[in-house]
C-alpha atoms as a PDB file:
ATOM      1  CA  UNK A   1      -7.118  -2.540 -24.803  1.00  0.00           C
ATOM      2  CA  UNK A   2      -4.845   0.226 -23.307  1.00  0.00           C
ATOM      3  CA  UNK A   3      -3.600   0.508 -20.205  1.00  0.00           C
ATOM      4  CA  UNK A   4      -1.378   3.440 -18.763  1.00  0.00           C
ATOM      5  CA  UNK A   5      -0.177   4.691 -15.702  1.00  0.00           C
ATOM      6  CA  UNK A   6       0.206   9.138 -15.882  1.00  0.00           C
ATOM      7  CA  UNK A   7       1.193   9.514 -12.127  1.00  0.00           C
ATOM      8  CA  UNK A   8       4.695  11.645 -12.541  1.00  0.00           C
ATOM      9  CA  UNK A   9       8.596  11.090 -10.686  1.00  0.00           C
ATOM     10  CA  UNK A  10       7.773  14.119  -8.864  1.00  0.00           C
ATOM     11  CA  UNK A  11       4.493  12.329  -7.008  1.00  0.00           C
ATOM     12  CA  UNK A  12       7.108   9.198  -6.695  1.00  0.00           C
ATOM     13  CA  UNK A  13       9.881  11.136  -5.038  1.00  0.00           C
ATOM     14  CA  UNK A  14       7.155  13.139  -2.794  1.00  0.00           C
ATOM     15  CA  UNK A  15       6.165  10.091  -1.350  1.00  0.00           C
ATOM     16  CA  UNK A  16      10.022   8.461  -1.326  1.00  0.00           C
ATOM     17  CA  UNK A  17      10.663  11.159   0.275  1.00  0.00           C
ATOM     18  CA  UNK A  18       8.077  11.127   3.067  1.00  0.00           C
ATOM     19  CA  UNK A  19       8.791   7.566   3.990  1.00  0.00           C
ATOM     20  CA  UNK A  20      12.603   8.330   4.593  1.00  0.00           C
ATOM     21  CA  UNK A  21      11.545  11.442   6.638  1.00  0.00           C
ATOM     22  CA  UNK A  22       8.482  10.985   8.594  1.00  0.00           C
ATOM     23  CA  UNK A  23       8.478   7.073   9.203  1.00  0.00           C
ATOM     24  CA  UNK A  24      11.695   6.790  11.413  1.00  0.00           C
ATOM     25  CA  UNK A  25      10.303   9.943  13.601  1.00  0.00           C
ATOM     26  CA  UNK A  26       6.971   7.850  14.280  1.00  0.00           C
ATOM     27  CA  UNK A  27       9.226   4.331  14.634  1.00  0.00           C
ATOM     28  CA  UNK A  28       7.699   3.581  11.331  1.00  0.00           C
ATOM     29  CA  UNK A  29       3.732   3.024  13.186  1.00  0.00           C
ATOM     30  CA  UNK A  30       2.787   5.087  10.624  1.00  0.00           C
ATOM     31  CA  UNK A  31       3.721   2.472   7.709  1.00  0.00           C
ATOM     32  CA  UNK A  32       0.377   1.129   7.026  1.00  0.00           C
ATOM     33  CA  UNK A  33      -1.393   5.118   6.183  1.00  0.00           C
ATOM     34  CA  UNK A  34       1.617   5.348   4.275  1.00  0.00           C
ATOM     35  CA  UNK A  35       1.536   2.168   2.376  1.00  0.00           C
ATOM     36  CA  UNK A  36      -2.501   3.701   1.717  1.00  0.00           C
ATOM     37  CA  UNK A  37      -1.395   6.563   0.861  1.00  0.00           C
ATOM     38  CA  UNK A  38       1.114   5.268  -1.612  1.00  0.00           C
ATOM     39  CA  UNK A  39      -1.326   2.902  -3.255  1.00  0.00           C
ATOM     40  CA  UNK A  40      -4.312   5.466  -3.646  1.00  0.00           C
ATOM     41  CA  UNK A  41      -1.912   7.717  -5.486  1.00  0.00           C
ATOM     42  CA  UNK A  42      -0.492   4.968  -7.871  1.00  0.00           C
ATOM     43  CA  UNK A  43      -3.899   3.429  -8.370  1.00  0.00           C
ATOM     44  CA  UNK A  44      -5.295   6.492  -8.577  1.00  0.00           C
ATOM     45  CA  UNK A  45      -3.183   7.094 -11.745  1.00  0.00           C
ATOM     46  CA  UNK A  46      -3.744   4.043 -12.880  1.00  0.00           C
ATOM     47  CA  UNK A  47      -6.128   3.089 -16.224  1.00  0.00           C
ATOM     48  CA  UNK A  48      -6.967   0.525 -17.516  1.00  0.00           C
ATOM     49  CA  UNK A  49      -9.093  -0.299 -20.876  1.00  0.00           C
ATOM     50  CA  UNK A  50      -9.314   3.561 -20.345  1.00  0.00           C
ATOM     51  CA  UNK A  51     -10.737   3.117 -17.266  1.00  0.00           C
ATOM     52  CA  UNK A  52      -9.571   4.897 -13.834  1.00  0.00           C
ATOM     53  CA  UNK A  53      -8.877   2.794 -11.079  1.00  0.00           C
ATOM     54  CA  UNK A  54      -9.477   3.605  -7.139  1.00  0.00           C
ATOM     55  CA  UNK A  55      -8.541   2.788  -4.158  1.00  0.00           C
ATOM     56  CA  UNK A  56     -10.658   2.227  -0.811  1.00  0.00           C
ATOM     57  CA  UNK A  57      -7.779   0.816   1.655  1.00  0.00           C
ATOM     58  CA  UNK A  58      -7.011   3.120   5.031  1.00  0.00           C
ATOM     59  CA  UNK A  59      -4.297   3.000   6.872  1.00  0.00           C
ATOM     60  CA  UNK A  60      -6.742   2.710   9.898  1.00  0.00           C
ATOM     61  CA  UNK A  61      -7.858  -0.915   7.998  1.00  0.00           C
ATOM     62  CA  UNK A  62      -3.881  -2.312   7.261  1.00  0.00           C
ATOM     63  CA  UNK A  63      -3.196  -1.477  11.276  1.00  0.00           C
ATOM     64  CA  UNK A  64      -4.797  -4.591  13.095  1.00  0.00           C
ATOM     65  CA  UNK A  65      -3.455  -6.391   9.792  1.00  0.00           C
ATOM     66  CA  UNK A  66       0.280  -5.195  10.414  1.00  0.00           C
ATOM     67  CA  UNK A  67       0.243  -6.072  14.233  1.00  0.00           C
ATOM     68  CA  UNK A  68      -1.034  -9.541  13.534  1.00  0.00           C
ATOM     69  CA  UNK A  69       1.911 -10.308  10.751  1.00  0.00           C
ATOM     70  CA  UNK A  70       4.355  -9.182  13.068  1.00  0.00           C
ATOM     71  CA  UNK A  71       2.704 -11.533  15.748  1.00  0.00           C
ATOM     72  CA  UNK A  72       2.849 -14.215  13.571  1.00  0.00           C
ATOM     73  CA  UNK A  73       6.203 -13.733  12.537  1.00  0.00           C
ATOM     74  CA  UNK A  74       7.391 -13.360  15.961  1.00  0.00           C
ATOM     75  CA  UNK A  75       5.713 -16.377  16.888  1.00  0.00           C
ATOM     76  CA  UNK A  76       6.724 -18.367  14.400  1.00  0.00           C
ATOM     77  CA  UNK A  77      10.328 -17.558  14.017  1.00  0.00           C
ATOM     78  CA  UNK A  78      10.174 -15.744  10.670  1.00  0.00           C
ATOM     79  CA  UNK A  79       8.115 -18.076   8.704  1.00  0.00           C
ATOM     80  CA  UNK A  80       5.049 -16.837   8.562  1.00  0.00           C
ATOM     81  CA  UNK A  81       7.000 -13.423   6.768  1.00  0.00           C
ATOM     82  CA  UNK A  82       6.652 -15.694   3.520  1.00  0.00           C
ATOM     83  CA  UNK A  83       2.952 -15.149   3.456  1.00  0.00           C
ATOM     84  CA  UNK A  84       3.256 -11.402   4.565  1.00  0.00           C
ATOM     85  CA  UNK A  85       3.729 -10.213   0.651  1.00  0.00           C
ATOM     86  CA  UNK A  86       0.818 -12.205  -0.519  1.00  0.00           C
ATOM     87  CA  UNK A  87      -1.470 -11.281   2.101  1.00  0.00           C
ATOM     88  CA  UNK A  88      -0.321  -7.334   1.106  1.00  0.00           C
ATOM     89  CA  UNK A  89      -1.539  -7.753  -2.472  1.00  0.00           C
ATOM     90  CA  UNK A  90      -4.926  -9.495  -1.891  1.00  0.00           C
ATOM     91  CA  UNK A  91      -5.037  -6.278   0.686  1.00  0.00           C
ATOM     92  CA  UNK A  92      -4.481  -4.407  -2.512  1.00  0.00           C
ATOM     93  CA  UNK A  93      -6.426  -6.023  -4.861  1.00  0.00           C
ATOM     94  CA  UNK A  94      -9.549  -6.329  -2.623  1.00  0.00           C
ATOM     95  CA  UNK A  95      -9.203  -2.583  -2.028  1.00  0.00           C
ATOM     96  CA  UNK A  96      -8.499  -1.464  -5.907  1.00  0.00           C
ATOM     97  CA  UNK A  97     -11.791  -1.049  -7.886  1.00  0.00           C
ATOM     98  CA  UNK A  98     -12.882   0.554 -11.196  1.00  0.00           C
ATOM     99  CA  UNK A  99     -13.726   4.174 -10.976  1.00  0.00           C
ATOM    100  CA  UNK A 100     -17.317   4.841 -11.713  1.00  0.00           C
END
């Protein structure tokens, strides 16, 4: 079984690059079509067993997500930013499928 990932620096610093540039100028509402963005290139680069991997999230689809886990955070004093980071990967992984 072989798995590899061929995506280069150059894609990495392209998109390094546009979250220290265009997120502050849009007070960082843009974060979740980034955070797409940034996962359909890795996972588009992405093989495993030889097989490509894709990715269906939108940006449009982590929105109502993000505004709730700030909600909850706010509401809770913090807290509930322990759950955040799982709650981002099964985002991922429910989005991430074999290429066909």
């Amino acid at each position: 079984m072989e798995s590899k990932f061929i995506g280069s620096v150059w894609g990495f610093i392209g998109w390094t690059l546009l979250f220290l540039f265009i997120l502050p100028l849009t007070l960082y509402l843009a974060l979740p079509w980034w955070v797409a963005g940034f996962y359909r290139w890795l996972i588009k680069n992405s093989f495993i067993d030889g097989k490509q991997l894709r990715f269906e999230g939108t940006g449009s689809g982590l929105f109502g997500s993000f505004i709730l886990w700030w909600l909850l955070c706010i509401v809770t004093l913090g807290i509930y930013g322990f759950w955040v980071p799982k709650k981002m990967v099964q985002w991922v992984v429910t989005n991430t499928h074999f290429a066909e």
